[in-house]
C-alpha atoms as a PDB file:
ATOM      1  CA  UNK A   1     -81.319  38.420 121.119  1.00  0.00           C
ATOM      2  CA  UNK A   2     -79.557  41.603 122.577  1.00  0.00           C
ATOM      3  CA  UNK A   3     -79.982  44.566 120.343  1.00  0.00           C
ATOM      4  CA  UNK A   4     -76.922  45.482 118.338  1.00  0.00           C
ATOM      5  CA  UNK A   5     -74.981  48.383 118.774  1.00  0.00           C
ATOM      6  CA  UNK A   6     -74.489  50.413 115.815  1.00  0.00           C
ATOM      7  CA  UNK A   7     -71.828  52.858 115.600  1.00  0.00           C
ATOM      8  CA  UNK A   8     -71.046  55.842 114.227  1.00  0.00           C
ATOM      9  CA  UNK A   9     -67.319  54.484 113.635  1.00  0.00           C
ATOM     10  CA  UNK A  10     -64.170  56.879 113.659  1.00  0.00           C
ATOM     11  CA  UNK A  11     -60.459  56.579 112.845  1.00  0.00           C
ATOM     12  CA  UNK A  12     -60.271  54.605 115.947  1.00  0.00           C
ATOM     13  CA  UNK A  13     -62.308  51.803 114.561  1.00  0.00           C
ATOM     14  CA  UNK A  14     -59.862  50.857 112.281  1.00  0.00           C
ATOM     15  CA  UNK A  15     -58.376  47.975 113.646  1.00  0.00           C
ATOM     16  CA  UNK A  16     -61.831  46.286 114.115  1.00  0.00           C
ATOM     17  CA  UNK A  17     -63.305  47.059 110.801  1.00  0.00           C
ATOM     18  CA  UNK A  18     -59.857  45.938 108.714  1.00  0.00           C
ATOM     19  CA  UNK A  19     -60.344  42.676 110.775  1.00  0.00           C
ATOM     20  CA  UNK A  20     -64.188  42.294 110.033  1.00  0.00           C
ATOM     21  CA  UNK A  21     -63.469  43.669 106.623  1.00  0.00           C
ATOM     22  CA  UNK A  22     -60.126  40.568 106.134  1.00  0.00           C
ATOM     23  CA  UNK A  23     -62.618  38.142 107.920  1.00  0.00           C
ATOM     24  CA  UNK A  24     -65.811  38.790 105.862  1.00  0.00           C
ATOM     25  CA  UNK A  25     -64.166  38.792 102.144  1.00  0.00           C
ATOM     26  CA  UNK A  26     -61.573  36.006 103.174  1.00  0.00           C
ATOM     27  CA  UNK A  27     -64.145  33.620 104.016  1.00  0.00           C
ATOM     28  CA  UNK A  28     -65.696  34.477  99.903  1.00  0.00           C
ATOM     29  CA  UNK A  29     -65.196  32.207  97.484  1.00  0.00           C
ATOM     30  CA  UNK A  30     -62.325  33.229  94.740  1.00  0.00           C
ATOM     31  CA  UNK A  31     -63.014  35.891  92.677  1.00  0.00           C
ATOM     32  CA  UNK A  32     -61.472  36.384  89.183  1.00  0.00           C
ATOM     33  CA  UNK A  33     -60.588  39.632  89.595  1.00  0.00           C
ATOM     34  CA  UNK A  34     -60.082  38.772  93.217  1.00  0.00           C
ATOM     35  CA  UNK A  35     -61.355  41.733  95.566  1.00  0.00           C
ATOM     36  CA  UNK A  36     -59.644  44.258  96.760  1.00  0.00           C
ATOM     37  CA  UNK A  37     -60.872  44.237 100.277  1.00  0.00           C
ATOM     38  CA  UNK A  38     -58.129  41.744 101.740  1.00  0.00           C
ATOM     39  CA  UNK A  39     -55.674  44.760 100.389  1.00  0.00           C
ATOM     40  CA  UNK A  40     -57.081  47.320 103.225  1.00  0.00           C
ATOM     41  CA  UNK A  41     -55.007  48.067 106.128  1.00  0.00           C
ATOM     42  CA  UNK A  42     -55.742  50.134 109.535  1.00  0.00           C
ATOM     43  CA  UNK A  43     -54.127  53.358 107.887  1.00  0.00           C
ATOM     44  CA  UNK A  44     -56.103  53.034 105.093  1.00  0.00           C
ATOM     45  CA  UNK A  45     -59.570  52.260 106.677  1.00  0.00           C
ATOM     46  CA  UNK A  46     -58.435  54.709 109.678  1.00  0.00           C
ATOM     47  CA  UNK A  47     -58.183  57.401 106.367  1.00  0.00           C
ATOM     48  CA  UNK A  48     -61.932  56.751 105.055  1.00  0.00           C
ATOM     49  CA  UNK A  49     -63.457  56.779 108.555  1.00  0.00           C
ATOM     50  CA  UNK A  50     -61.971  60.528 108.747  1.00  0.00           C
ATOM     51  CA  UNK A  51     -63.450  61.382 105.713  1.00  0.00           C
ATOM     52  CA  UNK A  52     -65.855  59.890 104.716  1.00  0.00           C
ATOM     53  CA  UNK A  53     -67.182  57.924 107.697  1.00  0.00           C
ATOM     54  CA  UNK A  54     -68.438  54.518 108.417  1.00  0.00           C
ATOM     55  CA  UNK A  55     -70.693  51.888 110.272  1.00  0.00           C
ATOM     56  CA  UNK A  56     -69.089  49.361 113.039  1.00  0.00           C
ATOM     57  CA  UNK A  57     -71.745  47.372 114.058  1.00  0.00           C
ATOM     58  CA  UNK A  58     -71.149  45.365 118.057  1.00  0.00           C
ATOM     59  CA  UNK A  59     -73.171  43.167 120.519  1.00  0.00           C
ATOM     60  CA  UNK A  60     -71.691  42.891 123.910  1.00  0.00           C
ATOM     61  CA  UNK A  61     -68.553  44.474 122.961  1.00  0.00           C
ATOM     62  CA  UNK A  62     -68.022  42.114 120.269  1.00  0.00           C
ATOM     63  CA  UNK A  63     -67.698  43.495 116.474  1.00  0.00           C
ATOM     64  CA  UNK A  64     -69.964  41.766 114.057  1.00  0.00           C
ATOM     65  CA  UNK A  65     -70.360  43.854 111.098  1.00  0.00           C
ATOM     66  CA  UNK A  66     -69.021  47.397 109.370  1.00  0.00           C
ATOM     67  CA  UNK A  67     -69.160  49.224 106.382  1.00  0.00           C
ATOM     68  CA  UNK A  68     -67.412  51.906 104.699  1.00  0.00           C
ATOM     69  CA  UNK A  69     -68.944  55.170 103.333  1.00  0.00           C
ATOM     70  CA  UNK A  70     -67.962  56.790 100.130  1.00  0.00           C
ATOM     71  CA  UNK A  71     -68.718  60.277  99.173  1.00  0.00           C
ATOM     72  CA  UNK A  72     -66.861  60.715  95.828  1.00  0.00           C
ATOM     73  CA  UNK A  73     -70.210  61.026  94.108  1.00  0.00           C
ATOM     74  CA  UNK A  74     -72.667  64.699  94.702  1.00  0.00           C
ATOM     75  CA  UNK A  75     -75.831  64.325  95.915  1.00  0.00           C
ATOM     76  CA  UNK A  76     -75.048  60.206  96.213  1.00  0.00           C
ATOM     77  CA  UNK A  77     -73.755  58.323  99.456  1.00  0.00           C
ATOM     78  CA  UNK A  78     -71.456  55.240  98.026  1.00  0.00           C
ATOM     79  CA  UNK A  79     -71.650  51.913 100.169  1.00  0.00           C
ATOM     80  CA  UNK A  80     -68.162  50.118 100.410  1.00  0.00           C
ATOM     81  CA  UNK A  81     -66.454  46.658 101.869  1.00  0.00           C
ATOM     82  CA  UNK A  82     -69.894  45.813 103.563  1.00  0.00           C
ATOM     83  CA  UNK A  83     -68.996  42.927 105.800  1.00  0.00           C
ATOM     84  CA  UNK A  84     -70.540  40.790 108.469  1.00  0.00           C
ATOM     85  CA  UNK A  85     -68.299  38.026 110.223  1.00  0.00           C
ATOM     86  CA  UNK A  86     -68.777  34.790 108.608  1.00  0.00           C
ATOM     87  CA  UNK A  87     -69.288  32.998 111.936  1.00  0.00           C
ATOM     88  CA  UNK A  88     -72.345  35.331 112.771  1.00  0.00           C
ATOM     89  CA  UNK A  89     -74.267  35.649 109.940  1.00  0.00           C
ATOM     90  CA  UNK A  90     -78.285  35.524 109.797  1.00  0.00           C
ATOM     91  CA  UNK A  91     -78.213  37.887 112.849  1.00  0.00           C
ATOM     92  CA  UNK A  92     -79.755  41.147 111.181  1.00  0.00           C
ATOM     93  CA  UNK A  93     -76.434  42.391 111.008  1.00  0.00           C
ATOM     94  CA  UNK A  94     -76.498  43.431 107.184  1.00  0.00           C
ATOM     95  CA  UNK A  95     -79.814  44.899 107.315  1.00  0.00           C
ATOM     96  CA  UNK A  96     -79.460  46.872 110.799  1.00  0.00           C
ATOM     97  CA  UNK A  97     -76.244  48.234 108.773  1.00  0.00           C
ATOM     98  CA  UNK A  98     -78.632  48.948 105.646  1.00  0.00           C
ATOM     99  CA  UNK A  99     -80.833  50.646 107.365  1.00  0.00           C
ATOM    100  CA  UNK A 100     -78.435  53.350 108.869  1.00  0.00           C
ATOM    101  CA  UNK A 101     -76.790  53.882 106.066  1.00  0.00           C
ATOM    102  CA  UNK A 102     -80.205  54.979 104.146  1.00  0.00           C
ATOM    103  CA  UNK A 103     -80.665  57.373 107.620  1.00  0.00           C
ATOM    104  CA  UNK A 104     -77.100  58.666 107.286  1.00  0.00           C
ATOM    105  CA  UNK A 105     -77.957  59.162 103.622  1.00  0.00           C
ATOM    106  CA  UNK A 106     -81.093  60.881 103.893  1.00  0.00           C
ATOM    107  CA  UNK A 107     -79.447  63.017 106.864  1.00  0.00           C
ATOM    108  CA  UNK A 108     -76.585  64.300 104.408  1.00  0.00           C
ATOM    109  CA  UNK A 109     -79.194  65.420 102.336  1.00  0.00           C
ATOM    110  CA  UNK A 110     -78.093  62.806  99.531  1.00  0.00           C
ATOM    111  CA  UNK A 111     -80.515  61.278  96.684  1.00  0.00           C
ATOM    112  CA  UNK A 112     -79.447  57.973  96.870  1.00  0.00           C
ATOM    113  CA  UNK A 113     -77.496  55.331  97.551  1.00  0.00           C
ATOM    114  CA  UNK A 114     -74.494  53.197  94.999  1.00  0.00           C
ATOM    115  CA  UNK A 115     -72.739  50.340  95.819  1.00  0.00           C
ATOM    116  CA  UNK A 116     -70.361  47.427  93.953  1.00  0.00           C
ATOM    117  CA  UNK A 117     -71.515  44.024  93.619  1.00  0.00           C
ATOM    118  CA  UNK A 118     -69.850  41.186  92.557  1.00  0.00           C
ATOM    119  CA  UNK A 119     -72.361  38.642  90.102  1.00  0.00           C
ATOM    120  CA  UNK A 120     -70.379  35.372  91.415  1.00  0.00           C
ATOM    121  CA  UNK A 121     -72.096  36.207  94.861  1.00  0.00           C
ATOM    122  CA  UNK A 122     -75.933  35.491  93.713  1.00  0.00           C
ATOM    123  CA  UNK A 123     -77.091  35.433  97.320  1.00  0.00           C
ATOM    124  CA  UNK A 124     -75.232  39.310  98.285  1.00  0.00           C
ATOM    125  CA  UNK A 125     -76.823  40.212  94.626  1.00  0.00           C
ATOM    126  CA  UNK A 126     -80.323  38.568  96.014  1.00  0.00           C
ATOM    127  CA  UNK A 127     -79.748  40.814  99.534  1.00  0.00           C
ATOM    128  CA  UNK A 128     -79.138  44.263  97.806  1.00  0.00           C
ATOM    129  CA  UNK A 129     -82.645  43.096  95.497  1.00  0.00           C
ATOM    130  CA  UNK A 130     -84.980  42.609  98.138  1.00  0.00           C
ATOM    131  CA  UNK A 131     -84.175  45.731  99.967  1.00  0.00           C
ATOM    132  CA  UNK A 132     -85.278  47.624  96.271  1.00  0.00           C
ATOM    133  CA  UNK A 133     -81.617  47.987  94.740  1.00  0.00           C
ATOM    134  CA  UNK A 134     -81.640  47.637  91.222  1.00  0.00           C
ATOM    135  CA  UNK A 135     -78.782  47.196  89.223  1.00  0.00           C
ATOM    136  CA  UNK A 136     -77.824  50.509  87.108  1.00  0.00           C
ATOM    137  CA  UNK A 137     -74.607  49.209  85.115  1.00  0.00           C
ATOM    138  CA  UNK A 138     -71.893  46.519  84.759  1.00  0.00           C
ATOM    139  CA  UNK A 139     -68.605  45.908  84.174  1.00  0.00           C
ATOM    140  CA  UNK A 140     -67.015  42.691  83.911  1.00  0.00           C
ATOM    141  CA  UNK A 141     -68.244  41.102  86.753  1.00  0.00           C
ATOM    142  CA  UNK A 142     -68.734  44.039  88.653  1.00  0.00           C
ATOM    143  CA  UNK A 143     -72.653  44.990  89.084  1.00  0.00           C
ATOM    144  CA  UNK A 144     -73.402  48.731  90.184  1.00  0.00           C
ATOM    145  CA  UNK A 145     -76.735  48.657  92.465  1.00  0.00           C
ATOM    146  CA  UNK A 146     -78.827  51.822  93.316  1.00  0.00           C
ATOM    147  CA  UNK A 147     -81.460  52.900  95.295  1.00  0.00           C
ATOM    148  CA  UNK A 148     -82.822  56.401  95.565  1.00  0.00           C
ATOM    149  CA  UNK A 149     -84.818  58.085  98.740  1.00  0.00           C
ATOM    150  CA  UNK A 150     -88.111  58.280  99.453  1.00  0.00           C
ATOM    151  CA  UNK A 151     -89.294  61.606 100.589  1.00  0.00           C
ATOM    152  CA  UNK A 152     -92.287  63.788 102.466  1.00  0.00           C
ATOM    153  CA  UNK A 153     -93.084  67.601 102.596  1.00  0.00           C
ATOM    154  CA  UNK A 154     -95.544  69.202 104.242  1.00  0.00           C
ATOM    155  CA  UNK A 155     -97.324  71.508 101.787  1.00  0.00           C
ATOM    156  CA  UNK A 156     -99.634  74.426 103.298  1.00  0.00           C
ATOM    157  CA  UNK A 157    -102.033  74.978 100.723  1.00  0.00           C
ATOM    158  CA  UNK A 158    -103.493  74.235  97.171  1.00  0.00           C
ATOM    159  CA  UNK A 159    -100.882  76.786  95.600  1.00  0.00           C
ATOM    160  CA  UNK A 160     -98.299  75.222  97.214  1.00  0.00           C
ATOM    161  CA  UNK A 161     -99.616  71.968  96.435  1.00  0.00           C
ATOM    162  CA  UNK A 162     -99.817  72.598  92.429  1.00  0.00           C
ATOM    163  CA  UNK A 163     -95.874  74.331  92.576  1.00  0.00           C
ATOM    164  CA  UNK A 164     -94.726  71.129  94.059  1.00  0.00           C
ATOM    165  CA  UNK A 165     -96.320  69.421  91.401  1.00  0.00           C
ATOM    166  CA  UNK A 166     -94.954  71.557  89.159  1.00  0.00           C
ATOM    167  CA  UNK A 167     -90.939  71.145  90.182  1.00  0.00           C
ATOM    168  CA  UNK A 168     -92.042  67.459  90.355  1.00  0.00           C
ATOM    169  CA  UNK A 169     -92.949  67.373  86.634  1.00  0.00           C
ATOM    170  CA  UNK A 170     -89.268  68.872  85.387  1.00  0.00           C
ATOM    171  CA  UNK A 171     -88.245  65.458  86.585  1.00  0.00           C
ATOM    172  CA  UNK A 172     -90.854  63.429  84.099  1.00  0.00           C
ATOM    173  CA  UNK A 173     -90.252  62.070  80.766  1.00  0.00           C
ATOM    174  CA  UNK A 174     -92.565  59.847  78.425  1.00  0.00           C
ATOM    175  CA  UNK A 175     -93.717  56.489  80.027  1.00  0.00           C
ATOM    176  CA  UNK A 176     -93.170  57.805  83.818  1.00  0.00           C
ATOM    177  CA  UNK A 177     -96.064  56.629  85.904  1.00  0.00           C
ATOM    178  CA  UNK A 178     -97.376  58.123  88.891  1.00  0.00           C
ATOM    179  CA  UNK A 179    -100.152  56.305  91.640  1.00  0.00           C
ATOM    180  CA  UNK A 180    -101.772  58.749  93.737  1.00  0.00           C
ATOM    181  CA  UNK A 181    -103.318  57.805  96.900  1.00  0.00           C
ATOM    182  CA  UNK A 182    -104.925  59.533  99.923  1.00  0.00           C
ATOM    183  CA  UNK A 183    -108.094  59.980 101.163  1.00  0.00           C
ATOM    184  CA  UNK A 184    -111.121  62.114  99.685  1.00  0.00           C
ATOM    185  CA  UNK A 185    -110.857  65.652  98.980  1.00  0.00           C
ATOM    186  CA  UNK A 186    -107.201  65.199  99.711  1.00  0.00           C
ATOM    187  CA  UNK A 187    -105.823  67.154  96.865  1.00  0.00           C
ATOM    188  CA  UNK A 188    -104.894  64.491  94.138  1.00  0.00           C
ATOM    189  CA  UNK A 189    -106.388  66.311  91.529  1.00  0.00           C
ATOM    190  CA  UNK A 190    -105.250  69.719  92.990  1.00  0.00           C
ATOM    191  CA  UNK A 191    -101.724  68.069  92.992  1.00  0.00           C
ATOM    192  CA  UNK A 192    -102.463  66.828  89.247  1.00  0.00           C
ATOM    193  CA  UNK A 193    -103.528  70.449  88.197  1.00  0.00           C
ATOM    194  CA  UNK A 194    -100.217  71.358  89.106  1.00  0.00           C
ATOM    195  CA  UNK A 195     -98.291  68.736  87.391  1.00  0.00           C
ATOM    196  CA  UNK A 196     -99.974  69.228  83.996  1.00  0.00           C
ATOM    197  CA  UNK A 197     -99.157  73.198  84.285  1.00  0.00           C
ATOM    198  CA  UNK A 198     -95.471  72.037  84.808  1.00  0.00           C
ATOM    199  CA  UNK A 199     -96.206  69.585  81.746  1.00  0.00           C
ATOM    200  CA  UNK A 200     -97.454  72.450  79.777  1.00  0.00           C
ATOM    201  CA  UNK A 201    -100.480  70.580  78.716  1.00  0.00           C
ATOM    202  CA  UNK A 202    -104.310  71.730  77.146  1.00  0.00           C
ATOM    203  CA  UNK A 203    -106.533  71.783  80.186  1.00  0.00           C
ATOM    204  CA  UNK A 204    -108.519  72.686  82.160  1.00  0.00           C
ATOM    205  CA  UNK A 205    -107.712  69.287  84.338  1.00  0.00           C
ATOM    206  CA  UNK A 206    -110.866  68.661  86.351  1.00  0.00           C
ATOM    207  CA  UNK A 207    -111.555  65.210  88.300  1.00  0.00           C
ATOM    208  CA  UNK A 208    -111.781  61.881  85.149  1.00  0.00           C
ATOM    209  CA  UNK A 209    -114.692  60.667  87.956  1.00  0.00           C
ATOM    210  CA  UNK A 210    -117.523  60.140  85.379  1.00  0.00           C
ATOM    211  CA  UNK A 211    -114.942  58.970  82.232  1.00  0.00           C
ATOM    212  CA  UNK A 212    -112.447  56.965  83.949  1.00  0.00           C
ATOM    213  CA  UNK A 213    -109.685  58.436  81.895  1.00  0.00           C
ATOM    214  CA  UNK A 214    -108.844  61.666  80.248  1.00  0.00           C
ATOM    215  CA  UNK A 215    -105.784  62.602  78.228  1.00  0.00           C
ATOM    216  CA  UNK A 216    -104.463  66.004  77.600  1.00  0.00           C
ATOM    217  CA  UNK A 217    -102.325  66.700  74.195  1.00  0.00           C
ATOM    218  CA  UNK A 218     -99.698  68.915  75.408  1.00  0.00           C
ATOM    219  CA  UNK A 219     -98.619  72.435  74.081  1.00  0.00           C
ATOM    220  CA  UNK A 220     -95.353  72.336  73.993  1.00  0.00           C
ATOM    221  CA  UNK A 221     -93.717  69.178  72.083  1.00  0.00           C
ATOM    222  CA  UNK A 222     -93.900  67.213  75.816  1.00  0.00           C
ATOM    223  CA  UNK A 223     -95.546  63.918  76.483  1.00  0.00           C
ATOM    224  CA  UNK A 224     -99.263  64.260  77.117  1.00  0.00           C
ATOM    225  CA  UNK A 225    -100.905  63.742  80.282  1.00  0.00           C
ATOM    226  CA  UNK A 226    -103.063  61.062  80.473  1.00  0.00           C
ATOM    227  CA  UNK A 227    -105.041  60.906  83.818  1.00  0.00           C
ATOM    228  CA  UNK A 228    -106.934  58.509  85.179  1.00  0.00           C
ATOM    229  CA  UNK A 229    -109.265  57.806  88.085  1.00  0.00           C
ATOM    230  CA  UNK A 230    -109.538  54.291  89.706  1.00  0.00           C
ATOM    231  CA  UNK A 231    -111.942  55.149  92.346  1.00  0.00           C
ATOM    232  CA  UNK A 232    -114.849  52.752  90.712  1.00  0.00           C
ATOM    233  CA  UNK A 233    -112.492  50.182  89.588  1.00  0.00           C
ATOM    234  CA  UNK A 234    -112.894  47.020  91.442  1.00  0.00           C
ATOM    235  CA  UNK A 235    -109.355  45.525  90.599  1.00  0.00           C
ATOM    236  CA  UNK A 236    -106.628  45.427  88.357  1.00  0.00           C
ATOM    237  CA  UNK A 237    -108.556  43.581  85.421  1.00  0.00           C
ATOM    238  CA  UNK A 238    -110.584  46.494  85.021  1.00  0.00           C
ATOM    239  CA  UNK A 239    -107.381  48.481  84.519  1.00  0.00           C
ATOM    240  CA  UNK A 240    -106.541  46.253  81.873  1.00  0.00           C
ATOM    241  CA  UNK A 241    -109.860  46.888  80.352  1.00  0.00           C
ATOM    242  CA  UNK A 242    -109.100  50.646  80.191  1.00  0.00           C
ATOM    243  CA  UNK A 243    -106.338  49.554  77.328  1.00  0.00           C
ATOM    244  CA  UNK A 244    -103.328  51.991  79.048  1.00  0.00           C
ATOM    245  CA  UNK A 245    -100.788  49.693  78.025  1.00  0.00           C
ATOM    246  CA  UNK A 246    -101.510  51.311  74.458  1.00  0.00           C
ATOM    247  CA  UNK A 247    -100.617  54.553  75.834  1.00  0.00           C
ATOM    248  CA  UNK A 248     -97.873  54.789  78.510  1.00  0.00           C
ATOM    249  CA  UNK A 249     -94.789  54.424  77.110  1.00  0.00           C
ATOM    250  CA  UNK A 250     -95.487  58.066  75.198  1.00  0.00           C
ATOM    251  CA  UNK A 251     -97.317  59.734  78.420  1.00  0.00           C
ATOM    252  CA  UNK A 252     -96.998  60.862  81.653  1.00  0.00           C
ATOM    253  CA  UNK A 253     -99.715  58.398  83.699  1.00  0.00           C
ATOM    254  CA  UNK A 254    -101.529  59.762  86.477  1.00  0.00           C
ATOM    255  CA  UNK A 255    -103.743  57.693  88.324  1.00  0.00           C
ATOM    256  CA  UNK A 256    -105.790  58.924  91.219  1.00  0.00           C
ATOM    257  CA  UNK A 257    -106.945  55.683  93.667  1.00  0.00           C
ATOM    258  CA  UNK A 258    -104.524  54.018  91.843  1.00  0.00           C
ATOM    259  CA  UNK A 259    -102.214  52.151  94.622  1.00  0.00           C
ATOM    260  CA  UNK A 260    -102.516  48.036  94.539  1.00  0.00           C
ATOM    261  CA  UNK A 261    -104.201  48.576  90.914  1.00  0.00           C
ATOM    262  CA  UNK A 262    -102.018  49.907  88.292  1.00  0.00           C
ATOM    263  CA  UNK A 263     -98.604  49.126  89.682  1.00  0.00           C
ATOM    264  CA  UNK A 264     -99.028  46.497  86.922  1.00  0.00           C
ATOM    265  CA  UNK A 265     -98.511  48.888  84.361  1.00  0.00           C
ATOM    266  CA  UNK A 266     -94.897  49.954  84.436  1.00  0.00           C
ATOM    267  CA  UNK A 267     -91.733  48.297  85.695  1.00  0.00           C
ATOM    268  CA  UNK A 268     -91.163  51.684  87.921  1.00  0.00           C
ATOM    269  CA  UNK A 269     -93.466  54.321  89.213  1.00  0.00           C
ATOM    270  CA  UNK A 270     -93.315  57.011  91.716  1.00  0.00           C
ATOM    271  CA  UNK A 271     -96.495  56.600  94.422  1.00  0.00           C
ATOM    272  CA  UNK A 272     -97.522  59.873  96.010  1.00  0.00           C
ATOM    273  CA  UNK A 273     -99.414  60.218  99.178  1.00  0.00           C
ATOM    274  CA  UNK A 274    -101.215  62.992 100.044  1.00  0.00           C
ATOM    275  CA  UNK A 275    -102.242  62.970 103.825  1.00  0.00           C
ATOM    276  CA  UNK A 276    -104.259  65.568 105.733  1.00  0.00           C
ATOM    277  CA  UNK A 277    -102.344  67.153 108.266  1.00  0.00           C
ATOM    278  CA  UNK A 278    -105.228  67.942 110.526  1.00  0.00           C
ATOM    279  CA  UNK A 279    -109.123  69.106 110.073  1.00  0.00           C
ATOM    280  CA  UNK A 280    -111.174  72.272 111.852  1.00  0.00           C
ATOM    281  CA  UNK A 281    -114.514  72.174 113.050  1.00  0.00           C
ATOM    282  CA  UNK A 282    -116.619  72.687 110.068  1.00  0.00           C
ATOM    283  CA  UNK A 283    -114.261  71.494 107.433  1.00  0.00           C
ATOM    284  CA  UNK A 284    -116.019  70.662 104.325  1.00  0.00           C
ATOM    285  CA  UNK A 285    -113.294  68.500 103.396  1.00  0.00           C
ATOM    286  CA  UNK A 286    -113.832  65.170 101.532  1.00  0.00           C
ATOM    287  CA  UNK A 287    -117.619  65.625 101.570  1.00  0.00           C
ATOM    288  CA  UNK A 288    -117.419  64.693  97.879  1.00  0.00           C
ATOM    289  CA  UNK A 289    -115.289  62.475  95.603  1.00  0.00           C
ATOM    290  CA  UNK A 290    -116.258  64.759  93.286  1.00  0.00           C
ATOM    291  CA  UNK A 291    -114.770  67.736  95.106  1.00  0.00           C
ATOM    292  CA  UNK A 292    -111.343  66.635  95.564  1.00  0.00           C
ATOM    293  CA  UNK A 293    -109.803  69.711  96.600  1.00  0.00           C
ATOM    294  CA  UNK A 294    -107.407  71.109  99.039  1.00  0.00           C
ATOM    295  CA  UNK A 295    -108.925  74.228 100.906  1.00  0.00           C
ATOM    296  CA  UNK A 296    -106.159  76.477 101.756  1.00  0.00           C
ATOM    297  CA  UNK A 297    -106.555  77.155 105.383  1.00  0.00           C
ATOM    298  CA  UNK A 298    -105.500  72.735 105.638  1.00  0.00           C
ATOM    299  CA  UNK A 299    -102.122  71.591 105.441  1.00  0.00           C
ATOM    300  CA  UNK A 300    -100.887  68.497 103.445  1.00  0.00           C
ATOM    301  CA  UNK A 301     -98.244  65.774 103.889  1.00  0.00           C
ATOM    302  CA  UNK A 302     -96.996  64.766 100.435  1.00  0.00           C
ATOM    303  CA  UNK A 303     -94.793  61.466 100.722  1.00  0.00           C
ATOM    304  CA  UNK A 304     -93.236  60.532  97.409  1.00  0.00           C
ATOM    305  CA  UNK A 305     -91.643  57.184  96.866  1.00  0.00           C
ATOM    306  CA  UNK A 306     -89.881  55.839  93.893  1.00  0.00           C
ATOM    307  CA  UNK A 307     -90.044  52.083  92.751  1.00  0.00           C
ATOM    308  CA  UNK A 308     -87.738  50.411  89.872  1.00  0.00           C
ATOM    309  CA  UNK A 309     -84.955  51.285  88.071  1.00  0.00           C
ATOM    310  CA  UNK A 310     -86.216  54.407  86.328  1.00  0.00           C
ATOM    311  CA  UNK A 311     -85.918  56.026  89.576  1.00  0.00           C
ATOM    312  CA  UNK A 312     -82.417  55.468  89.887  1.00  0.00           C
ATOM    313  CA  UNK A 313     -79.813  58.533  90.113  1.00  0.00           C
ATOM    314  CA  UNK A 314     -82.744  60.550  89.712  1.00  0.00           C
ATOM    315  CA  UNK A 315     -82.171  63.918  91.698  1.00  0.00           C
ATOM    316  CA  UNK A 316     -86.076  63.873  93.788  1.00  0.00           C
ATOM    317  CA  UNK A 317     -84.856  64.586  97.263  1.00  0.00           C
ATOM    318  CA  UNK A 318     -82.658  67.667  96.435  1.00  0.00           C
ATOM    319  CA  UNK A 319     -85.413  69.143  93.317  1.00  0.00           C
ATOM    320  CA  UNK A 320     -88.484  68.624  95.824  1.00  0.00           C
ATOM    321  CA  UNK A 321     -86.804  69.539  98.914  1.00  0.00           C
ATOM    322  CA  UNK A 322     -85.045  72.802  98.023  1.00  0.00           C
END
């Protein structure tokens, strides 16, 4: 298949957006409310594209697909009329336009991403589901879906590491769940020193290794910490067997080695990655699981990514980012 043409669309996309736009919800079934879409003219469209901006989407010269942006919301990009032509569907239109529109996002220095869906369209309700919208309120008919944005930062040493951690943890609450991964010596515990200072909980907070799981009461009327390592669990039955079900809706979760094993235990959870920027000759890093460290003179890549509906309209690109 050629490659599609996305487009940075203008005023002067107007007339072929209002027509995708007119072609896209006319061929919809009837809506009670109907939509609003078939109401949009080339001034109106032409108007938004100034403003706000949009997507037109060709191949060949010929206009498939376009969407409208909406910035009425800080620190959120809105998603509006999103519409493919009905006689070229299942051509990666939608999704190429998707995609963009989380780059635009990101590039605007937004959070997230909201958008309108209507429930009589279970298949556009499936789309916005598999590409990790959840659905943050209703009404009527009229299903609000939102995604927020991954991020990464490169951190240059273990102070720097635990501060992150530390703006991170102003974001927690009781029953958030974080996975670490990364490989030894990385700085997961470094990084969960600094969270439990932001947590203002009893440490000191050394490596669970030889106990599996510690938990740390905090000091100041917060949710404890409870922090776990998974490095010598073989799957997610022996998880189970470490009873944490009993424990995380009141706590903040850590778990070190924890990615593909205790996703189980919450409907949302934020997985961090710590990566190793590069080594020196002579590094002793990762020598030890026991020594999970980050020596200062090594720089880190910390990728955060939020899953589920907790995560949603939560502020993490513009707190971790500043």
């Amino acid at each position: 298949m050629t490659a599609l043409n996305v487009i940075d669309a203008g005023p002067e996309h107007a007339p072929q957006i209002v027509d995708i736009i007119h072609r896209s919800f006319g061929a919809r079934p009837t809506l009670d409310p109907p939509a609003t879409a078939l109401d949009e003219t080339v001034e109106s469209v032409a108007e938004v594209l100034r403003t706000a901006g949009g997507i037109l989407v060709e191949r060949r010269g010929l206009p498939m697909g376009a969407l409208l942006y909406d910035e009425t919301r800080p620190g959120f990009l809105g998603l509006r009329r999103v519409s493919v032509d009905p006689d070229l569907q299942d051509r990666g239109v939608a999704s190429a336009m998707v995609g963009v529109a989380e780059d635009t996002a990101e590039e605007r220095g937004k959070d997230g991403i909201w958008l309108h869906v209507r429930e009589e369209l279970p298949e556009t309700v499936k789309f916005w589901s598999r590409r990790h919208y959840h659905p943050v309120r209703q009404d009527g008919t009229t299903i609000e879906f939102g995604k927020t944005l991954w991020l990464s930062r490169e951190i240059p040493t273990a102070d720097t590491m635990k501060s992150f951690a530390g703006t991170l943890s102003k974001l927690l609450r009781a029953g958030d769940l974080l996975v670490l991964s990364g490989d030894l010596g990385a700085g997961k515990t470094t990084f969960t020193q600094g969270l439990g200072a932001g947590l203002g909980v009893r440490g000191p907070i050394t490596s669970p290794t030889f106990v599996i799981a510690r938990t740390h009461p905090s000091l100041v009327d917060g949710p404890p910490l409870v922090h776990v390592d998974a490095y010598r669990l073989g799957d997610a039955a022996e998880i189970d067997d470490l009873d944490l079900d009993a424990t995380t809706d009141d706590a903040v979760t850590v778990v070190e080695w924890g990615e593909g094993l205790a996703e189980q235990l919450s409907d949302s959870w934020l997985h961090v990655r710590i990566e190793v920027r590069g080594t020196r000759p002579g590094d002793p890093l990762g020598t030890s699981h026991d020594d999970d460290s980050h020596p200062d003179d090594e720089a880190r890549v910390v990728t955060v990514k939020p899953h589920g509906p907790r995560w949603v309209g939560v502020p993490l690109r513009s707190t971790l980012l500043s």
